[in-house]
N, C-alpha and C. Protein backbone atom coordinates (compact mmCIF):
# COMPACT_ATOMS: atom_id res chain seq x y z
N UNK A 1 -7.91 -13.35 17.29
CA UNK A 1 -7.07 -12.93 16.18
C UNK A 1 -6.33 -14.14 15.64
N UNK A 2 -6.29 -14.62 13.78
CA UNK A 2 -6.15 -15.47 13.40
C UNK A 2 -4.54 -15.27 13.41
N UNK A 3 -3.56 -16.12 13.56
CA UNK A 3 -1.82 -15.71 13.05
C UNK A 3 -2.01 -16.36 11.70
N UNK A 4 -1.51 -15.53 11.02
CA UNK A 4 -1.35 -16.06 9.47
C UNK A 4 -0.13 -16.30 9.37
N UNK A 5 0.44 -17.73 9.05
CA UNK A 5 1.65 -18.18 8.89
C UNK A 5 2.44 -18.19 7.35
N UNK A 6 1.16 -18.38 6.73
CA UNK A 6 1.51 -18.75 5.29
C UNK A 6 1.24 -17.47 4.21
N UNK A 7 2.49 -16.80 3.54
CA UNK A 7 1.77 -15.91 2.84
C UNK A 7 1.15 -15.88 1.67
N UNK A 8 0.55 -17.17 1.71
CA UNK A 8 -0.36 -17.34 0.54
C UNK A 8 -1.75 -17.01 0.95
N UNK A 9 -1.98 -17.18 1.99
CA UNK A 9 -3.49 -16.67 2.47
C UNK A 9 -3.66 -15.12 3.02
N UNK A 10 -2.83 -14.35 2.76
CA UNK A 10 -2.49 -12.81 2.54
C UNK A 10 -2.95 -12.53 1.75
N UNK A 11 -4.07 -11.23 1.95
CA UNK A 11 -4.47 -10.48 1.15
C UNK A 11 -3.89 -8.97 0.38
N UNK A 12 -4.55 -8.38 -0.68
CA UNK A 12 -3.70 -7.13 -0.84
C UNK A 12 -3.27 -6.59 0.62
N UNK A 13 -4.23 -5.74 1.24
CA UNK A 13 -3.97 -4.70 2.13
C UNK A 13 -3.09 -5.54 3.32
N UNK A 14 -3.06 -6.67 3.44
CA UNK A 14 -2.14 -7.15 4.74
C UNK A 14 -0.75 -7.00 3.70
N UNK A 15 -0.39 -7.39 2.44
CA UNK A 15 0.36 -7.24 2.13
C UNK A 15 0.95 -5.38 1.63
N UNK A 16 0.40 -5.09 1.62
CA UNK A 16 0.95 -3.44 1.58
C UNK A 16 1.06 -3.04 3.22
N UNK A 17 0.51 -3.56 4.26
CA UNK A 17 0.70 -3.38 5.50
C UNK A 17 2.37 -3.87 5.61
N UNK A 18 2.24 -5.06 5.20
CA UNK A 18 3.91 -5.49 5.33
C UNK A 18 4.61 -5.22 4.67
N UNK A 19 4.89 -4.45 3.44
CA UNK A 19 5.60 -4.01 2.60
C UNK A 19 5.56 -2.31 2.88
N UNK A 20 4.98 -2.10 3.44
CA UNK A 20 5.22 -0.14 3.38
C UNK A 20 5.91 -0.29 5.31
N UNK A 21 5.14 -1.25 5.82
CA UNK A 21 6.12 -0.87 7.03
C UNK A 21 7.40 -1.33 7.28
N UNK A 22 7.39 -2.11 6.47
CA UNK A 22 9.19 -3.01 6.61
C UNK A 22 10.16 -2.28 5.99
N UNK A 23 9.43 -1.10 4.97
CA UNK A 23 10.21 -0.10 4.22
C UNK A 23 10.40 1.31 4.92
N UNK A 24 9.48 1.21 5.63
CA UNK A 24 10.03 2.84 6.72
C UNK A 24 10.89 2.22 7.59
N UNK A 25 10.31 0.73 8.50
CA UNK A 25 11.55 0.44 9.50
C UNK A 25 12.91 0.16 8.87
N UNK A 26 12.63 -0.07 7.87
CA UNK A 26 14.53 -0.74 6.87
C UNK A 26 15.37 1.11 6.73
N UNK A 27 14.24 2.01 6.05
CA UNK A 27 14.64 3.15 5.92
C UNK A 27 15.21 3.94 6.84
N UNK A 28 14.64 3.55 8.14
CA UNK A 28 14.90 4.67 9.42
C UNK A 28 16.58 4.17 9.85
N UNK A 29 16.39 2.46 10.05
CA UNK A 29 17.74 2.03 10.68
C UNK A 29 18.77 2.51 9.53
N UNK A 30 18.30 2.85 8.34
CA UNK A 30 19.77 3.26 7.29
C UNK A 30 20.17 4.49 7.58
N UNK A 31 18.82 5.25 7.75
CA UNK A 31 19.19 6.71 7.83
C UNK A 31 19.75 6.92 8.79
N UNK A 32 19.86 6.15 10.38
CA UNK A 32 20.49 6.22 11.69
C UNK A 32 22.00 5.79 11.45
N UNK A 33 21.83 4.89 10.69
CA UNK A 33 23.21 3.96 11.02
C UNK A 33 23.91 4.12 9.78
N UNK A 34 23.44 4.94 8.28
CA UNK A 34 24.34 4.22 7.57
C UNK A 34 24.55 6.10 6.65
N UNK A 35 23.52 6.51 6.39
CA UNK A 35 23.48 7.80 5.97
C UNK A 35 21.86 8.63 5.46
N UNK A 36 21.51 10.07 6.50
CA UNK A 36 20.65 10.45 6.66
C UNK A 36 19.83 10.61 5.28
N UNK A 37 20.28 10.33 4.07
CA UNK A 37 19.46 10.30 2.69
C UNK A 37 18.27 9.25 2.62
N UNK A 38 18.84 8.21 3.43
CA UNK A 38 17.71 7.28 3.60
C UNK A 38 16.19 7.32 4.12
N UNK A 39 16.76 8.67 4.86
CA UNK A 39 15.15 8.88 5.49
C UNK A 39 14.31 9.29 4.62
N UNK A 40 14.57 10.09 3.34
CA UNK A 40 13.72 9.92 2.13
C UNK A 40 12.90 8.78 1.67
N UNK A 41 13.72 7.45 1.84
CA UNK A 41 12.72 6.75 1.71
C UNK A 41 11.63 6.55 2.43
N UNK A 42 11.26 6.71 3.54
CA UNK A 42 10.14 6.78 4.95
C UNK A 42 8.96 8.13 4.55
N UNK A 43 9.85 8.86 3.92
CA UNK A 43 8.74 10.16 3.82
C UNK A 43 7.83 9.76 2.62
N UNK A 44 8.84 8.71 1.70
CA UNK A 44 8.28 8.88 0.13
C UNK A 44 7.23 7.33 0.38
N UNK A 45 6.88 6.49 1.06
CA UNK A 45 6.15 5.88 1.84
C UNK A 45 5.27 6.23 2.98
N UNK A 46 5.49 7.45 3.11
CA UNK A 46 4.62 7.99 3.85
C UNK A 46 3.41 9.00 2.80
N UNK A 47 3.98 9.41 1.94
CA UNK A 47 3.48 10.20 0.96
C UNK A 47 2.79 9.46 0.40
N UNK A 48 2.94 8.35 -0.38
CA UNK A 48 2.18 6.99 -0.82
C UNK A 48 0.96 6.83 -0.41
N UNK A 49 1.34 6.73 1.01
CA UNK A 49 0.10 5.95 1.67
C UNK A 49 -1.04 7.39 1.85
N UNK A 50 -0.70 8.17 2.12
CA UNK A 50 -1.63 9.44 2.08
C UNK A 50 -2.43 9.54 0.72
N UNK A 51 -1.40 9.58 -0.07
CA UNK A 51 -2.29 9.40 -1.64
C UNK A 51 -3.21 8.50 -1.63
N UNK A 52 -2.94 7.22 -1.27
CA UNK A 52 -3.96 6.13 -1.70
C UNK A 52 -5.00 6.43 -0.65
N UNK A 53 -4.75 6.96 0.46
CA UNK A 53 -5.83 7.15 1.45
C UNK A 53 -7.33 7.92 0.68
N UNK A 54 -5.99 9.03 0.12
CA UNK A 54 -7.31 10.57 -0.69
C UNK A 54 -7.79 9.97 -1.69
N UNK A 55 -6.95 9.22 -2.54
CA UNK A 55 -7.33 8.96 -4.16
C UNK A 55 -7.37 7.74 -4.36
N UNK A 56 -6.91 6.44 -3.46
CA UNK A 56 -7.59 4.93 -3.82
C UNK A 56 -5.89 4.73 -5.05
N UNK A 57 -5.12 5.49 -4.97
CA UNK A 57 -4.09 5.03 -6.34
C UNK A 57 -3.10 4.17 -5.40
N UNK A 58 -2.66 3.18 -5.87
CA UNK A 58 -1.50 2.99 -4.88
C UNK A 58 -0.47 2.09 -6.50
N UNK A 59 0.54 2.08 -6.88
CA UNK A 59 1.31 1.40 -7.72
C UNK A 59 1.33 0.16 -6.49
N UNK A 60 1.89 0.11 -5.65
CA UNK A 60 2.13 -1.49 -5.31
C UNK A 60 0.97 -2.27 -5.19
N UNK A 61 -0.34 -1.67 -5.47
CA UNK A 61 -1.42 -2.58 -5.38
C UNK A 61 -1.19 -3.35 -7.12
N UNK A 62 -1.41 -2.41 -7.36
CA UNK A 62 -1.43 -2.64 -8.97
C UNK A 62 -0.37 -3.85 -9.35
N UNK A 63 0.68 -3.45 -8.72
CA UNK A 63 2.24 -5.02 -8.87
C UNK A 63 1.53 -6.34 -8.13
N UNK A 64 0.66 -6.02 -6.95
CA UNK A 64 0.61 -7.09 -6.25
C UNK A 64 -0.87 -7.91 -7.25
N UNK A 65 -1.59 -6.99 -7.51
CA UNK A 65 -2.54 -7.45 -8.41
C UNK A 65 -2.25 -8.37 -9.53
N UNK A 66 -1.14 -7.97 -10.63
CA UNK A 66 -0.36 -8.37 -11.72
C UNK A 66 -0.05 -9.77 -10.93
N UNK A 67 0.64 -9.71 -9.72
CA UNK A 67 1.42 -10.95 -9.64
C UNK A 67 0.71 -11.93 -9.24
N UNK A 68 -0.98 -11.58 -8.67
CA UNK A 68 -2.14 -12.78 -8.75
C UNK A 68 -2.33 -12.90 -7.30
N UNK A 69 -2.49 -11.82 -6.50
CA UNK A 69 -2.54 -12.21 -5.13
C UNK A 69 -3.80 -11.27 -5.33
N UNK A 70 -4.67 -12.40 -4.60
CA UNK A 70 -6.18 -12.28 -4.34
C UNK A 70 -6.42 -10.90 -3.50
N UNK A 71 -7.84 -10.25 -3.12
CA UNK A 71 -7.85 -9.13 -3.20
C UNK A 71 -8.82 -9.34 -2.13
């Protein structure tokens, strides 16, 4: 297994790997520690990723596409 240090050699899906999970773990510690509304965000990232599973749609592909990160 290669460690990728640099996130220029990140592809889409490693980058939606790190962006949808850093957003449920950021979401959960708010909803524990700061106020339970937050856990909305974890479900609504969880919902996401189910969609793109069934239907291939995802909006953050589409941003990461725009912003020129290889595929």
């Amino acid at each position: 297994m290669k460690l990728l240090c640099c996130f220029n050699e990140f592809t889409i899906s490693q980058f939606l790997f790190l962006i949808g999970g850093s957003l449920v773990i950021l979401c959960t510690f708010l909803g524990i520690y700061v106020h339970p509304l937050f856990f909305w965000g974890s479900i609504f990232v969880g919902i996401m990723q189910v969609i793109f599973a069934l239907t291939g749609f995802c909006p953050m592909k589409m941003i990461l596409k725009s912003g020129g990160i290889k595929e």
